[in-house]
C-alpha atoms as a PDB file:
ATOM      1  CA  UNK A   1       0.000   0.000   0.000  1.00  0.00           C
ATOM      2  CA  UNK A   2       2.685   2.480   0.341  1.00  0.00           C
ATOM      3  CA  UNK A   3       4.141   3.914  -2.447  1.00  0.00           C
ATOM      4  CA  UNK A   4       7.955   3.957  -3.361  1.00  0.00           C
ATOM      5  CA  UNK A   5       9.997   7.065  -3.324  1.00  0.00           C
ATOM      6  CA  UNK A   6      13.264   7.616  -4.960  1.00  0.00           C
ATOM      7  CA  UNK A   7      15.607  10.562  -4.033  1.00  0.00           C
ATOM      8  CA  UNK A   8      19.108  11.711  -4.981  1.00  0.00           C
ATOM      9  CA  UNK A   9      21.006  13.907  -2.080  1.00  0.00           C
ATOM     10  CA  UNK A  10      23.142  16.534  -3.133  1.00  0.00           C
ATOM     11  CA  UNK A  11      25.582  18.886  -1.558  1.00  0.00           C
ATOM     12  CA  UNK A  12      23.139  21.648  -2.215  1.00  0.00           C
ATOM     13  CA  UNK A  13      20.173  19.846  -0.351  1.00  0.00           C
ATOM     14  CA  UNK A  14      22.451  18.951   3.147  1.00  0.00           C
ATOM     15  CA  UNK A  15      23.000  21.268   6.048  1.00  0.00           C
ATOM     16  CA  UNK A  16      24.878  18.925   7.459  1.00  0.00           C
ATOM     17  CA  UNK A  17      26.942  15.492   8.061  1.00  0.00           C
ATOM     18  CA  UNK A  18      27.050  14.386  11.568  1.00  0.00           C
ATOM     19  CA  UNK A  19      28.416  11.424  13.549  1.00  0.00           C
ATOM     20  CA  UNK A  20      25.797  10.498  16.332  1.00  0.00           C
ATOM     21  CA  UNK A  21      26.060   8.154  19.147  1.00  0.00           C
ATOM     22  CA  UNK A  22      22.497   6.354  19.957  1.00  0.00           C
ATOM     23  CA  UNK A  23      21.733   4.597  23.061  1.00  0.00           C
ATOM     24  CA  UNK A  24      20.895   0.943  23.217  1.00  0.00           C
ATOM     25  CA  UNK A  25      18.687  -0.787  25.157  1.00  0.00           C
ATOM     26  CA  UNK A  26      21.166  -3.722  24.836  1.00  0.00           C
ATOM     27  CA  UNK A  27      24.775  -3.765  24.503  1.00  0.00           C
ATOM     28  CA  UNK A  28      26.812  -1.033  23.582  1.00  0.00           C
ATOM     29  CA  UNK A  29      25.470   1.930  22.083  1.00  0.00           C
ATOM     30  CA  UNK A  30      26.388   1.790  17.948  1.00  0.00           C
ATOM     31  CA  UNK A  31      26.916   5.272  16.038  1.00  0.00           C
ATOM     32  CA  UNK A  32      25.861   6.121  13.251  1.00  0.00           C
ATOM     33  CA  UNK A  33      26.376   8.969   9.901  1.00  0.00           C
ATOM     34  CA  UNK A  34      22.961  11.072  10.071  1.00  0.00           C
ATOM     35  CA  UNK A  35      22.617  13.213   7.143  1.00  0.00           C
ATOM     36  CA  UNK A  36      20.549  16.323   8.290  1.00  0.00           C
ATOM     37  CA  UNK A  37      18.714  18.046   4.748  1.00  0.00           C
ATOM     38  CA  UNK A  38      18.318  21.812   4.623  1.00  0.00           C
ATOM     39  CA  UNK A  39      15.362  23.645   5.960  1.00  0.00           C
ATOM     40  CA  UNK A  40      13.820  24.331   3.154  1.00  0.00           C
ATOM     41  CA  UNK A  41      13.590  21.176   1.479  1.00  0.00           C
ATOM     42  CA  UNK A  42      10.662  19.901   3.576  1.00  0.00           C
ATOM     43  CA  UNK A  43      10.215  17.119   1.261  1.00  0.00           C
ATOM     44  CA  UNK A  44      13.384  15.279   1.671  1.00  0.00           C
ATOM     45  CA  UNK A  45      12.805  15.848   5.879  1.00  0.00           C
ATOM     46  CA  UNK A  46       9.736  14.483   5.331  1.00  0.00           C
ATOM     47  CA  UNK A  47      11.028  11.478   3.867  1.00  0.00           C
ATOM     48  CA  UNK A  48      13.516  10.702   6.120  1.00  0.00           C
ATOM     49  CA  UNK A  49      13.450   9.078   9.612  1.00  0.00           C
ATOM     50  CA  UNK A  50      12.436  11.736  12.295  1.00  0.00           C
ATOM     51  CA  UNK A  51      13.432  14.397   9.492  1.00  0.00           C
ATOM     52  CA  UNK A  52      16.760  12.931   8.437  1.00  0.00           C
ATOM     53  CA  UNK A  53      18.853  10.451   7.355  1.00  0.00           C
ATOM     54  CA  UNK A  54      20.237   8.206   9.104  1.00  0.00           C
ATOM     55  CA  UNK A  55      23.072   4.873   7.679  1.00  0.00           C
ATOM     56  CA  UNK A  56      23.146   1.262   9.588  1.00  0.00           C
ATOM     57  CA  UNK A  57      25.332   1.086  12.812  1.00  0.00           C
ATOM     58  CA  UNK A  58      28.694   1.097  13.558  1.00  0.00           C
ATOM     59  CA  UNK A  59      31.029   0.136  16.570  1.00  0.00           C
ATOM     60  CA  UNK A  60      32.962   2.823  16.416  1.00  0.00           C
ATOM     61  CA  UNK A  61      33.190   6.627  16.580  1.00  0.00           C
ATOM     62  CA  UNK A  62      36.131   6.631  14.209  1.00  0.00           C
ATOM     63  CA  UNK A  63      34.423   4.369  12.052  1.00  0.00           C
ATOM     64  CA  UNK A  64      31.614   6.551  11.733  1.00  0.00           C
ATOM     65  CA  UNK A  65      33.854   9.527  11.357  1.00  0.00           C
ATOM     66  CA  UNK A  66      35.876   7.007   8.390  1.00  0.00           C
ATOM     67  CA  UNK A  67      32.408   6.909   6.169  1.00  0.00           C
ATOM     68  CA  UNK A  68      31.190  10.520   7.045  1.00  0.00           C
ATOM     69  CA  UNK A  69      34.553  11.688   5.402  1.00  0.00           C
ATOM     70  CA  UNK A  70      33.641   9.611   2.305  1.00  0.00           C
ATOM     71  CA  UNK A  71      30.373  10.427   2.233  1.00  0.00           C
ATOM     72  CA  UNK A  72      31.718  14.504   2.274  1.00  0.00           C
ATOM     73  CA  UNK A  73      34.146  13.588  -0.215  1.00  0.00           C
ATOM     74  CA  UNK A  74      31.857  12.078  -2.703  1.00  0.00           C
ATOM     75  CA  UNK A  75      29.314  14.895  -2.419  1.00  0.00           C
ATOM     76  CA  UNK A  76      32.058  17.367  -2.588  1.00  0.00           C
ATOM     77  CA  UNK A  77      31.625  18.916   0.431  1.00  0.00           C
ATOM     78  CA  UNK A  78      34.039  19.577   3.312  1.00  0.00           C
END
């Protein structure tokens, strides 16, 4: 019943690229790349999770950090 939706992020429609640390109810807490859209592109907050985007989990902090560099890189961002 739901309908698909397909979106391409750029650089121009991120504010920003953050490492986050989430708490687990179990185990230790993972963190994870959360890609925050701009303001004004209410669409893409819509479609994302709580108004962003968030990848899978990671062990680390510097892991997280490792893929939020080469996620900046790729969109050519710094």
């Amino acid at each position: 019943w739901r309908s698909t939706w397909k979106g391409r992020l750029t650089a121009h429609d991120i504010a920003a690229v953050e490492v986050r640390r989430f708490e687990a109810s179990e185990g230790e807490d993972p963190w994870r790349v959360v890609i925050v859209p701009k303001a004004s592109d209410s669409g893409l907050r819509m479609a994302g999770r709580n108004g962003v985007f968030e990848t899978g989990d990671y062990t680390s902090a510097a892991y997280a950090e490792k893929v939020r560099r080469a996620l900046l890189a790729h969109l050519g961002m710094r």
